[in-house]
N, C-alpha and C. Protein backbone atom coordinates (compact mmCIF):
# COMPACT_ATOMS: atom_id res chain seq x y z
N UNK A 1 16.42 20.24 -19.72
CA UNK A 1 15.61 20.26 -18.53
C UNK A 1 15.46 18.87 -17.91
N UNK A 2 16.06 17.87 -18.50
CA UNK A 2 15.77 16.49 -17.95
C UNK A 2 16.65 16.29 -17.03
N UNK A 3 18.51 17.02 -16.96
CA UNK A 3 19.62 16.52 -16.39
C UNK A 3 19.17 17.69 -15.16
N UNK A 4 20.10 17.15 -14.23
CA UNK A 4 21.00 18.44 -13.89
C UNK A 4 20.11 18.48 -12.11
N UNK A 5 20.72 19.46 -10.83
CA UNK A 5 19.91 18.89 -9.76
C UNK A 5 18.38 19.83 -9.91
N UNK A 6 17.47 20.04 -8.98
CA UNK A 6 16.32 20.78 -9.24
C UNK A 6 16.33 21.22 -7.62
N UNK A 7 15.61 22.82 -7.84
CA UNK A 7 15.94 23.17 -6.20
C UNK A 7 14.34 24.49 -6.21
N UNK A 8 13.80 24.15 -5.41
CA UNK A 8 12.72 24.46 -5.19
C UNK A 8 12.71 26.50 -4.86
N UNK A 9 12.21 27.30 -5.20
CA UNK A 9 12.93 28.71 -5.51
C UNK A 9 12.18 29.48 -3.79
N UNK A 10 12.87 30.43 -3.33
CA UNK A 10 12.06 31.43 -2.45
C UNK A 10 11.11 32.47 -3.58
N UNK A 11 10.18 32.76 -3.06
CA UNK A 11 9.69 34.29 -3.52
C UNK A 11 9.45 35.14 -3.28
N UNK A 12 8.72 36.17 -3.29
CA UNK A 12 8.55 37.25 -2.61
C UNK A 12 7.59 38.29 -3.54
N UNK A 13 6.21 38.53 -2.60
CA UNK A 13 5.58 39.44 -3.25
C UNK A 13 5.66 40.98 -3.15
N UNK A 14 6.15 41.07 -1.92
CA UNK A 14 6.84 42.52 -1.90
C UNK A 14 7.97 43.09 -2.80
N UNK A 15 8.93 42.01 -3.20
CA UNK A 15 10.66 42.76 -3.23
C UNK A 15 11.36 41.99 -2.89
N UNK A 16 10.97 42.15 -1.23
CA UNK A 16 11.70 42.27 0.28
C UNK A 16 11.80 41.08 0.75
N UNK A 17 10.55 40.56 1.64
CA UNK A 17 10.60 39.15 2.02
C UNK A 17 10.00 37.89 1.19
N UNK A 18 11.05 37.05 1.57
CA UNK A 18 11.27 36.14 0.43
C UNK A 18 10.80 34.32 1.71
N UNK A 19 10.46 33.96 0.97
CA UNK A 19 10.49 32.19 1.43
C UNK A 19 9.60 31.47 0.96
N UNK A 20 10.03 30.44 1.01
CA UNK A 20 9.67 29.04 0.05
C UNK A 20 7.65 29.05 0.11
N UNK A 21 7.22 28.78 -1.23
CA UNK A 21 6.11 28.92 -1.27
C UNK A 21 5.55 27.87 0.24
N UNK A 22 4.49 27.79 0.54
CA UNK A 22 3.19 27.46 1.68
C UNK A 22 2.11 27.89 1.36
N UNK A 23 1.08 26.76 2.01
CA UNK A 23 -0.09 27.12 1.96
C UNK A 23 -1.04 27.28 2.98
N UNK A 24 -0.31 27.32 4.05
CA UNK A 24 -0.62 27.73 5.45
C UNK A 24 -1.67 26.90 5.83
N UNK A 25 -1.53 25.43 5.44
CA UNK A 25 -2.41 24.54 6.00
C UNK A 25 -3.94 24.02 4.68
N UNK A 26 -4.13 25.27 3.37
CA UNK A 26 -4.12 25.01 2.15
C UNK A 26 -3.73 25.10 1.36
N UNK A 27 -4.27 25.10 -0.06
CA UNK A 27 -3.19 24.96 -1.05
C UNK A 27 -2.95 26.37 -1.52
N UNK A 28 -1.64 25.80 -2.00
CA UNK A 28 -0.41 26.33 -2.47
C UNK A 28 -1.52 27.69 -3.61
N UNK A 29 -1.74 29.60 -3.17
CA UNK A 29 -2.46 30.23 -4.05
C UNK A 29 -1.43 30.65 -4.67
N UNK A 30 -0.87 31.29 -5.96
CA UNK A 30 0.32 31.94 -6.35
C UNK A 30 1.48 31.33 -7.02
N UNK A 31 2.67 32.28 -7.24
CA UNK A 31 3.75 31.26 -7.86
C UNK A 31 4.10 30.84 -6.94
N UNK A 32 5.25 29.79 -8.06
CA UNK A 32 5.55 28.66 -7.38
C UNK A 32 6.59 28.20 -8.62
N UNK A 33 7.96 28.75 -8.09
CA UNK A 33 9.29 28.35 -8.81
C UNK A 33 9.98 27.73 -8.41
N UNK A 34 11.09 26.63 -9.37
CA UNK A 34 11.83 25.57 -9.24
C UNK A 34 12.67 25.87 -10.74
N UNK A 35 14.10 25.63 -10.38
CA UNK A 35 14.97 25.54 -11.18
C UNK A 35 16.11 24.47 -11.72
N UNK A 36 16.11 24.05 -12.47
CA UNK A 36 16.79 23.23 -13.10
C UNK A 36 18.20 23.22 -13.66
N UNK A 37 19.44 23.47 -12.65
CA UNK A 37 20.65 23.52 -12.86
C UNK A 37 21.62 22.37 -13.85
N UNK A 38 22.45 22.11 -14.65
CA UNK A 38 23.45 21.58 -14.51
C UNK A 38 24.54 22.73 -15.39
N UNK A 39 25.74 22.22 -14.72
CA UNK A 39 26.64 22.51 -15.08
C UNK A 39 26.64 24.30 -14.82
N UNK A 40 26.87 25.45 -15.86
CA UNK A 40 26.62 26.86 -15.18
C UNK A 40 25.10 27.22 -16.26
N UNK A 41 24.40 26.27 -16.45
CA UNK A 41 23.16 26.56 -16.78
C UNK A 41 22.06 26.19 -16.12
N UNK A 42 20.70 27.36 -16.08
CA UNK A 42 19.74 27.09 -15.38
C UNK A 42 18.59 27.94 -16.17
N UNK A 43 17.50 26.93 -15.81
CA UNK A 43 16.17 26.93 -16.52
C UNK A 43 15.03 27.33 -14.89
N UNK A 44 14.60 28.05 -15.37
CA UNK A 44 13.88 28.53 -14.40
C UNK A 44 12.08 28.18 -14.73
N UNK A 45 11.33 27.09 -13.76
CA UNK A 45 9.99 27.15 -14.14
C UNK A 45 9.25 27.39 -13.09
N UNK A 46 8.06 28.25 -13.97
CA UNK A 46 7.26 29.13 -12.81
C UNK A 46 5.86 28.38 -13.49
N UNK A 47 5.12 27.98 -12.12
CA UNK A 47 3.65 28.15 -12.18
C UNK A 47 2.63 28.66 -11.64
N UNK A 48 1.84 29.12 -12.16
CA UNK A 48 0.54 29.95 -11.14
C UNK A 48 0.02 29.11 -10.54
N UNK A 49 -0.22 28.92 -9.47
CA UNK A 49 -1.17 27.21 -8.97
C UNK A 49 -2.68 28.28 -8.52
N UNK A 50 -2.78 29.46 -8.52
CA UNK A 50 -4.31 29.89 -8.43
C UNK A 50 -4.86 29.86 -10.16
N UNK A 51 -5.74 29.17 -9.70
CA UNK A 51 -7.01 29.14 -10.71
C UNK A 51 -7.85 29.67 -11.13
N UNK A 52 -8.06 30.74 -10.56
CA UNK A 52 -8.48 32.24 -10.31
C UNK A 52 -8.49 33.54 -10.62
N UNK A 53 -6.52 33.80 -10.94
CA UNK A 53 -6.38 35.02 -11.05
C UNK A 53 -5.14 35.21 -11.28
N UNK A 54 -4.73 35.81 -12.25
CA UNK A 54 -3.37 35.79 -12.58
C UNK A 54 -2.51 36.56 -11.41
N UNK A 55 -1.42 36.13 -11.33
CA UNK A 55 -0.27 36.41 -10.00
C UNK A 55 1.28 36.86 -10.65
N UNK A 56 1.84 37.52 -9.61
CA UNK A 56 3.05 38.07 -10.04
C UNK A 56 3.54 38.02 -8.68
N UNK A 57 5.45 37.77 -9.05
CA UNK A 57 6.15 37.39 -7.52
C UNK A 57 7.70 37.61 -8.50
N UNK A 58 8.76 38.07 -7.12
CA UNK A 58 9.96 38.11 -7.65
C UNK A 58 10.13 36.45 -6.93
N UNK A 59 10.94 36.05 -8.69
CA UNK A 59 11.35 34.63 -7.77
C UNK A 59 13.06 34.89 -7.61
N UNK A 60 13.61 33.80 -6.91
CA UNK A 60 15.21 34.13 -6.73
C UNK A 60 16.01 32.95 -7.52
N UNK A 61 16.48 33.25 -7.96
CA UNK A 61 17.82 32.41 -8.97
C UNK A 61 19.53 32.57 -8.78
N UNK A 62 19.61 31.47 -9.13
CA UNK A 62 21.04 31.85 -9.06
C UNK A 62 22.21 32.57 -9.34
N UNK A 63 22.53 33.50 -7.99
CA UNK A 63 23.39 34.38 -7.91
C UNK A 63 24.52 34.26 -8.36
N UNK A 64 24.88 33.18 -8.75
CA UNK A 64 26.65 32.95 -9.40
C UNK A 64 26.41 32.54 -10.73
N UNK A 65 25.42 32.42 -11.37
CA UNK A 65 24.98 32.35 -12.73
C UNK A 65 24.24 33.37 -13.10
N UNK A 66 23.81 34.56 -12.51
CA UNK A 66 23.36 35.57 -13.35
C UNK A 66 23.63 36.49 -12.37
N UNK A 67 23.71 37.64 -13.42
CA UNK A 67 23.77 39.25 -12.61
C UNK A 67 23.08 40.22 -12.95
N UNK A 68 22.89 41.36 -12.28
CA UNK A 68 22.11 41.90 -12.42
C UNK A 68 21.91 42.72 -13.86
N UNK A 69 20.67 42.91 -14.25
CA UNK A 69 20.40 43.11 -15.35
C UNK A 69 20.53 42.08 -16.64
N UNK A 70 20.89 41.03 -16.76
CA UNK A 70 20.76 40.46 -17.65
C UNK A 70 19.60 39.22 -18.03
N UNK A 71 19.13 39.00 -18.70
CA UNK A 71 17.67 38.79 -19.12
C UNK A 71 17.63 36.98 -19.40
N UNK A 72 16.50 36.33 -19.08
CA UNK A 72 16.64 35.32 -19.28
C UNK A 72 15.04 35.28 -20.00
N UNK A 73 15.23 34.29 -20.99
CA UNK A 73 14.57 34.18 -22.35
C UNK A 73 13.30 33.49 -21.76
N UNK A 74 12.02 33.71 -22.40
CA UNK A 74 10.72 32.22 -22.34
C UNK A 74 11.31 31.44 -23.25
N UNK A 75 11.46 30.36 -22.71
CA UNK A 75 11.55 28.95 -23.83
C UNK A 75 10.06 28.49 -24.27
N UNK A 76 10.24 27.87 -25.90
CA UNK A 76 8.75 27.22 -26.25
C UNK A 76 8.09 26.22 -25.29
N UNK A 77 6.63 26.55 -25.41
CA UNK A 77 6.19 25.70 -24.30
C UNK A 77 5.41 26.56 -23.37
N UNK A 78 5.43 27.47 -23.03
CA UNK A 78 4.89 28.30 -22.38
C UNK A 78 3.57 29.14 -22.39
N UNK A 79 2.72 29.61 -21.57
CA UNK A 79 1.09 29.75 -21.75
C UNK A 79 1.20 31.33 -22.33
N UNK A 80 0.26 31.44 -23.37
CA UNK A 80 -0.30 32.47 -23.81
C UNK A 80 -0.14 33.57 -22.88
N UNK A 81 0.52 34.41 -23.13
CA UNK A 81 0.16 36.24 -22.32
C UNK A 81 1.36 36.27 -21.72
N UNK A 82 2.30 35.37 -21.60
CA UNK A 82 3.47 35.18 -20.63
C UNK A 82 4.57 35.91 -21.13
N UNK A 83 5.26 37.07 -20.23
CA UNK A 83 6.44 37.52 -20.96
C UNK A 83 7.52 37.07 -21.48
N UNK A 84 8.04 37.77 -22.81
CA UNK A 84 8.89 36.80 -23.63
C UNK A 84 10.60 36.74 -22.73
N UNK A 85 10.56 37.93 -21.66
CA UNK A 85 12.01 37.70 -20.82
C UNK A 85 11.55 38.46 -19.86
N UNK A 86 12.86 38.05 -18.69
CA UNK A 86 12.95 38.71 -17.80
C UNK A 86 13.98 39.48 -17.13
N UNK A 87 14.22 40.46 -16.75
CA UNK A 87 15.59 40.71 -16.27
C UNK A 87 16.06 40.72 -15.12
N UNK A 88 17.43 40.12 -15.13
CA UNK A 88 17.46 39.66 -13.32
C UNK A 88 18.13 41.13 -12.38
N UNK A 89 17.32 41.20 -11.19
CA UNK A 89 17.71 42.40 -10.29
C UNK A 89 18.35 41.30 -9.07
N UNK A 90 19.42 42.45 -8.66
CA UNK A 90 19.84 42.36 -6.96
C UNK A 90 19.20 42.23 -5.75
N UNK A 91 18.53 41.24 -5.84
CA UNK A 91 17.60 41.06 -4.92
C UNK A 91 17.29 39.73 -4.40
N UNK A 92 17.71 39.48 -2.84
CA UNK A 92 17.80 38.16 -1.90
C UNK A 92 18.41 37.76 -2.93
N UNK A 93 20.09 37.82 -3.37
CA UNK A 93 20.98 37.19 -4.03
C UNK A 93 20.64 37.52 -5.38
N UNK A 94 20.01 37.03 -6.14
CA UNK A 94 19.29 37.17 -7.64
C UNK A 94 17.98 36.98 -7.59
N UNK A 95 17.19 37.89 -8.66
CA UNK A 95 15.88 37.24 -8.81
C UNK A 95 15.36 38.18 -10.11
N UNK A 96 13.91 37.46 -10.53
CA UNK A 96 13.47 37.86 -11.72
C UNK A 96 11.89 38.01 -11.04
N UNK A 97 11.28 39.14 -12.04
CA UNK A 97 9.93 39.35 -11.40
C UNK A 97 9.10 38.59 -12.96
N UNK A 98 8.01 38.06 -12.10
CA UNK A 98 7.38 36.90 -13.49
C UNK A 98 5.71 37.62 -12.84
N UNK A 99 5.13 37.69 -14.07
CA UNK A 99 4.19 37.96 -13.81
C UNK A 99 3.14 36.64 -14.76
N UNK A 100 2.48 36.13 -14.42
CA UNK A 100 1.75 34.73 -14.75
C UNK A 100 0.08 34.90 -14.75
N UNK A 101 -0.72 34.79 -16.37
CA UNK A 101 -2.25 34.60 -16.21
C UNK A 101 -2.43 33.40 -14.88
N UNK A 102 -3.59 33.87 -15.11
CA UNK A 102 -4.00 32.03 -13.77
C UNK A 102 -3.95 30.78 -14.67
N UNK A 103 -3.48 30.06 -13.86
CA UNK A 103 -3.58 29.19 -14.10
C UNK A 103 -2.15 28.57 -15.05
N UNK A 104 -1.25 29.58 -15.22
CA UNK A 104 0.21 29.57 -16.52
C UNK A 104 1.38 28.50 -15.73
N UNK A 105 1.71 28.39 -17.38
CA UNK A 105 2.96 27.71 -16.54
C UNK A 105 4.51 28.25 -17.47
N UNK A 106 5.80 28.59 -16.97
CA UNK A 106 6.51 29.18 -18.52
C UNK A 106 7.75 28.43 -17.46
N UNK A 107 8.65 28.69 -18.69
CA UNK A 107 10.22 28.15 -18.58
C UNK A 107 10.98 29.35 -19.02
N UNK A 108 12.09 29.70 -18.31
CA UNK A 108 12.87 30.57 -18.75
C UNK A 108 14.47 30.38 -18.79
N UNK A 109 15.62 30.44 -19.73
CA UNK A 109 16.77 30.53 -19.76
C UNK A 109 17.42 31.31 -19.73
């Protein structure tokens, strides 16, 4: 997770429409994913930035490194209650649905 470029993720709480987290003038409520590429590997980290209330969002990943249905792992490090994988669906290119207590933060491979 130290190498490699980092690219800030779309999401989407519907499914459907997807785009880069905002806070419409405050802060950032909800996930909030960024991924960590090199080479044909990628680490996917998600955080809840509400403090409040746990949140769930499909985030989008990379479509030429994963396909549909295949699962990417929690790496150690990750907050209590957080699912141990996820599986990636056809959706705005690739994506995984993460569901996050408030306040979580997890890594996934």
């Amino acid at each position: 997770m130290r190498r490699g470029r980092q690219d800030l993720r779309e999401t989407s709480g519907d499914g459907t429409t997807f785009g880069l987290p905002t806070g419409f003038g405050g802060p950032v409520r909800g996930i909030v994913g960024w991924s960590r590429i090199l080479a044909d590997r990628e680490g996917l980290c998600v955080i809840n930035t509400d403090p409040a209330r746990p949140s769930e969002a499909w985030v989008t990943i990379d479509s030429a490194l994963h396909g549909p249905g295949g699962l990417l792992t929690l790496l150690p490090g990750g907050s209590p209650g957080t699912a141990t994988s996820v599986t990636v669906e056809a959706r705005n290119g690739a994506v995984v649905f993460v569901t996050l207590p408030l306040g979580a933060f997890a890594t996934y491979a």
